[in-house]
Protein backbone atom coordinates (compact mmCIF):
# COMPACT_ATOMS: atom_id res chain seq x y z
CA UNK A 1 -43.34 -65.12 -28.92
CA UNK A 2 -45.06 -63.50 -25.48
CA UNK A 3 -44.44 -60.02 -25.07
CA UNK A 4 -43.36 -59.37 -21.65
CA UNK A 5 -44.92 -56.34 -19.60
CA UNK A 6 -44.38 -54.01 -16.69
CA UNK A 7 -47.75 -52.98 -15.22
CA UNK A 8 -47.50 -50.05 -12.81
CA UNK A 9 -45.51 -47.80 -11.42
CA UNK A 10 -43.45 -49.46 -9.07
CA UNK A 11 -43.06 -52.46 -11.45
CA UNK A 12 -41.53 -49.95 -14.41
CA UNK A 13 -39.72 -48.46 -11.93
CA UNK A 14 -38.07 -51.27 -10.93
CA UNK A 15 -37.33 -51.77 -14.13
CA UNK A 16 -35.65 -48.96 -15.17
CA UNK A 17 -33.77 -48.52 -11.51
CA UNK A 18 -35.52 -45.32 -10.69
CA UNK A 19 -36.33 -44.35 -7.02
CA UNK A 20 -38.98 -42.04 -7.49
CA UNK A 21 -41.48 -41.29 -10.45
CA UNK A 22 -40.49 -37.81 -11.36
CA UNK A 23 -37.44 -40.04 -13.47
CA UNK A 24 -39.99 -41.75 -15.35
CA UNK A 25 -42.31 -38.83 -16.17
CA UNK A 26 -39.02 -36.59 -17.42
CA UNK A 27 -37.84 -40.14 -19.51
CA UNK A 28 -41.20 -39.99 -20.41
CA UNK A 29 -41.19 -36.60 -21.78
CA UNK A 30 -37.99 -37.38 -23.60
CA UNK A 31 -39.98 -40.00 -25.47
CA UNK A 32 -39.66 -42.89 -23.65
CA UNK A 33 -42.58 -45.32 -24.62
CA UNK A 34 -45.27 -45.45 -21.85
CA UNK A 35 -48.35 -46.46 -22.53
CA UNK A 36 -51.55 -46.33 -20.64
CA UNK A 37 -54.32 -49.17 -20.25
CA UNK A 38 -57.70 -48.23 -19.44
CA UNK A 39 -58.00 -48.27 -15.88
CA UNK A 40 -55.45 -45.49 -16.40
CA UNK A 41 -52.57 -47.60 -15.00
CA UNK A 42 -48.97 -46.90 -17.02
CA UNK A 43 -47.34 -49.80 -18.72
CA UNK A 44 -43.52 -50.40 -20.42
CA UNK A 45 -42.60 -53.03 -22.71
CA UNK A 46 -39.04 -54.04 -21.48
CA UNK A 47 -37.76 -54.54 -24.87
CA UNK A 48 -38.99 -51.35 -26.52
CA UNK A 49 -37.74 -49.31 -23.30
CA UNK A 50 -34.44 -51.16 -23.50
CA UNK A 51 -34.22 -50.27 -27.24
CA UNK A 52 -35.11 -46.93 -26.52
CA UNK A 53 -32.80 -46.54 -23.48
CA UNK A 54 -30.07 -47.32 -25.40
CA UNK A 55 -30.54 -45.34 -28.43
CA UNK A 56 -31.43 -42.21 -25.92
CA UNK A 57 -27.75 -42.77 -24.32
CA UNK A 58 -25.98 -43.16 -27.87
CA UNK A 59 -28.09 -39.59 -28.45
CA UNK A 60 -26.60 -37.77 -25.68
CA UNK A 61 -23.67 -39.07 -25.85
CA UNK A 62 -23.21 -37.70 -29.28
CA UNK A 63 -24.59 -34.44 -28.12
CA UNK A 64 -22.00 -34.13 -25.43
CA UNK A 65 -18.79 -35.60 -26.58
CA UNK A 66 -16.46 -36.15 -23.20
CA UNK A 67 -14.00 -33.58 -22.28
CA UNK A 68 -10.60 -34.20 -22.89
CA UNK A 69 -7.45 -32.64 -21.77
CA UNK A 70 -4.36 -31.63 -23.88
């Protein structure tokens, strides 16, 4: 099996559908799994991030359970 990448910013922000980089660096600090090669440029697995986007969203949504009305 090849392991797909997403090398650089713009590429992992494509990925996750984020305009700027400030959305990836808070995702980031939430625990989303960047990693770093060593020319320093950031690169996402797609199907760790996807696993992790998903269980992040099942997380908050548990946190903050909608708001119903009577």
């Amino acid at each position: 099996m090849e392991i797909e990448w997403r090398v650089g910013r713009k590429d992992i922000m494509k990925f996750l559908g984020a305009s700027d980089w400030g959305t990836v660096r808070f995702l980031k600090g939430e625990g989303l799994p960047v990693r770093y090669l060593p020319n320093r440029k950031p690169v996402l697995v797609p199907y760790e991030a996807t696993e992790w986007l998903i269980a992040y969203d099942l997380l908050k949504k548990s946190q903050n359970p909608p708001i119903t009305h009577p």
